[in-house]
C-alpha atoms as a PDB file:
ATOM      1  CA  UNK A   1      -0.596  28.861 -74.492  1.00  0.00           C
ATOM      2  CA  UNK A   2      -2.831  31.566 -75.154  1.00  0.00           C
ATOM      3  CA  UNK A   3      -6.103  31.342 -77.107  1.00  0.00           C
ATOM      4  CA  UNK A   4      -6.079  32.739 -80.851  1.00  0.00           C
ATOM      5  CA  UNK A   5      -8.331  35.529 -82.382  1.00  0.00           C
ATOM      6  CA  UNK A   6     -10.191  32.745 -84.402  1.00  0.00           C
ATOM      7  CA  UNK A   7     -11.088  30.845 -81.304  1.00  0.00           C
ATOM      8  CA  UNK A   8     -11.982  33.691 -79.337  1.00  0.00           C
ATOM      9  CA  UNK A   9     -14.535  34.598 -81.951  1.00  0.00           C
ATOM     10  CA  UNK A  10     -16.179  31.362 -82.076  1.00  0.00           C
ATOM     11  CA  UNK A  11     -16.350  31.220 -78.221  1.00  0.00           C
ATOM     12  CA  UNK A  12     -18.189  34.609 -78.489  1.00  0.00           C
ATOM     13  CA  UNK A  13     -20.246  33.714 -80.934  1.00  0.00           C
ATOM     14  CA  UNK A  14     -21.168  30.547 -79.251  1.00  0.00           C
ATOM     15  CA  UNK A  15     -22.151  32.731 -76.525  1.00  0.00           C
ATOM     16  CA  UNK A  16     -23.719  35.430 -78.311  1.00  0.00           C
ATOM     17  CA  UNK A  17     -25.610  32.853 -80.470  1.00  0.00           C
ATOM     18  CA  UNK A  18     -26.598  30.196 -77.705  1.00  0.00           C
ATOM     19  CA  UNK A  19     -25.116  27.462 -80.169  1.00  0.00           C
ATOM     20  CA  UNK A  20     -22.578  24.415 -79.228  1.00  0.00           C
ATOM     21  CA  UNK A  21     -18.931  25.754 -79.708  1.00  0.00           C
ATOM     22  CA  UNK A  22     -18.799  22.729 -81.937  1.00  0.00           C
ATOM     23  CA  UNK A  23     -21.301  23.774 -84.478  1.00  0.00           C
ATOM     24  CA  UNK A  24     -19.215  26.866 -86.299  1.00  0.00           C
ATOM     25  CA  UNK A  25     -16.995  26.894 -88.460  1.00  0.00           C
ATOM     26  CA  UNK A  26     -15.171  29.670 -91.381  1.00  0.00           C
ATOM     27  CA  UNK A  27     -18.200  29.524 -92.983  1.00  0.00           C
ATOM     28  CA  UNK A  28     -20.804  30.622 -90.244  1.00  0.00           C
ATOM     29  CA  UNK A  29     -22.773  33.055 -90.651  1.00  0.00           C
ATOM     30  CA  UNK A  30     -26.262  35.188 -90.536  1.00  0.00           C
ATOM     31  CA  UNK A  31     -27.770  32.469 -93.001  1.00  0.00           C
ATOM     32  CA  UNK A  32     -26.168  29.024 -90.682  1.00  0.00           C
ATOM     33  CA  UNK A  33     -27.295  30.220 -87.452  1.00  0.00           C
ATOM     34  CA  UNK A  34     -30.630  30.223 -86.837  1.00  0.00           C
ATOM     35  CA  UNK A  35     -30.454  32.370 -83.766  1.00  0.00           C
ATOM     36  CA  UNK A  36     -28.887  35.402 -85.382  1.00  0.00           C
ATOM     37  CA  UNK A  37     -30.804  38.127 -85.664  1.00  0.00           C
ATOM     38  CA  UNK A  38     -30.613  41.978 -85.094  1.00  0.00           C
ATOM     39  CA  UNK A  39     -30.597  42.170 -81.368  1.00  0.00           C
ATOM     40  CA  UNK A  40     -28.104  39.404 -80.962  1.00  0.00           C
ATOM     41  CA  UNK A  41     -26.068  40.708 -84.214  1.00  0.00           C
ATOM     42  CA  UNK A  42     -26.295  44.122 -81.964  1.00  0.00           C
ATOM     43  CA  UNK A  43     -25.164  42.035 -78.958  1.00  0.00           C
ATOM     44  CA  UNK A  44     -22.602  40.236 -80.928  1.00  0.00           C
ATOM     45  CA  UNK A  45     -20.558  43.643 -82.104  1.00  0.00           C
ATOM     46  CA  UNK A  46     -20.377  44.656 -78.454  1.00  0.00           C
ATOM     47  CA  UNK A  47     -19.288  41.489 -76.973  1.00  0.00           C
ATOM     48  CA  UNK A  48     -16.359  41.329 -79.815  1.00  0.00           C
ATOM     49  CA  UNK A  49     -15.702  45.087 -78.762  1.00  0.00           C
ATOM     50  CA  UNK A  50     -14.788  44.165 -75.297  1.00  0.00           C
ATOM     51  CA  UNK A  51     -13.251  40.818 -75.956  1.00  0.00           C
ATOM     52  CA  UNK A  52     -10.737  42.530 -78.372  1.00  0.00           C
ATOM     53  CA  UNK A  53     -10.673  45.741 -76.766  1.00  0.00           C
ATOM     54  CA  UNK A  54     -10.977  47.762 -79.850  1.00  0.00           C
ATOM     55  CA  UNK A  55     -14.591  49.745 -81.672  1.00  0.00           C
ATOM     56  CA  UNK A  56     -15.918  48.614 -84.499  1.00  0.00           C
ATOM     57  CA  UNK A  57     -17.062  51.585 -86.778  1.00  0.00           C
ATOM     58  CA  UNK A  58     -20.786  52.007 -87.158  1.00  0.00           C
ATOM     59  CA  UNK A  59     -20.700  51.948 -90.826  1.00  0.00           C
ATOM     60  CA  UNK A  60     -19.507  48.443 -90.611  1.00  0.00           C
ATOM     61  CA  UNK A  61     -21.563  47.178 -88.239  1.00  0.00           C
ATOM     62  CA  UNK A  62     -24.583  45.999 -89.993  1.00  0.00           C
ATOM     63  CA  UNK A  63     -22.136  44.057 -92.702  1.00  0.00           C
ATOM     64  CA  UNK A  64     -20.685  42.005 -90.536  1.00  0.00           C
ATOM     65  CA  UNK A  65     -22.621  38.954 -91.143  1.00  0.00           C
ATOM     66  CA  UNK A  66     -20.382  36.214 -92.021  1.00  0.00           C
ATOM     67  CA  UNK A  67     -17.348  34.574 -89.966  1.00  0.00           C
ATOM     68  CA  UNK A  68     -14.783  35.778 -92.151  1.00  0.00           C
ATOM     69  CA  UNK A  69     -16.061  39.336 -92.383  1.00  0.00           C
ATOM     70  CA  UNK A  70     -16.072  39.829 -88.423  1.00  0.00           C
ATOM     71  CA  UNK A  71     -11.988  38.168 -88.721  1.00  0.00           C
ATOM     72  CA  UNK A  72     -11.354  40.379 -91.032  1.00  0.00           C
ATOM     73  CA  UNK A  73     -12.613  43.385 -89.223  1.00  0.00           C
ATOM     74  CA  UNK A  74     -11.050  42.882 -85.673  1.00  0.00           C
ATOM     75  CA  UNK A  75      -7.506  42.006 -87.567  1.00  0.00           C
ATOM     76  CA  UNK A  76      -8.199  45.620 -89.213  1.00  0.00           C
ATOM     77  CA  UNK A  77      -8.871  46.779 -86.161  1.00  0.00           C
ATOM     78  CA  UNK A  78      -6.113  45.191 -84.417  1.00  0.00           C
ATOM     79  CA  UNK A  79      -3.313  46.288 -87.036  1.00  0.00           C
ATOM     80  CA  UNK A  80      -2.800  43.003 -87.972  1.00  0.00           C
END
């Protein structure tokens, strides 16, 4: 059974974030997790860029700030 895009997020973020897999949820985001800020938001677009294998545009970069925003994006991205 393979792993699904909304688990694969939270295990990067988890990762990314330095936060227990546990602790996110659909409504995670730059104001729930305390350890978010610009170099790990930086560090967070690239690690979703090679887990998913796609590029994330610049100009949406700096908006993706919630849970739902980032889905959203990499099922854009995906053609989903």
């Amino acid at each position: 059974m393979s792993i699904n895009y909304k688990d694969r997020i939270f295990t990067v973020m988890a990762t990314v974030f330095e936060v227990p897999l546990e602790t996110l949820n659909e409504e995670s985001s730059i104001d729930t997790i305390d350890t978010w800020d610009s170099m790990k938001h930086l560090t967070l677009i690239l690690a979703l860029e090679e887990e998913f294998g796609i590029t994330i545009p610049d100009e949406e970069v700096g908006g993706l700030v919630t849970y739902k925003l980032i889905d959203v994006t990499i099922h854009e991205q995906l053609g989903h």
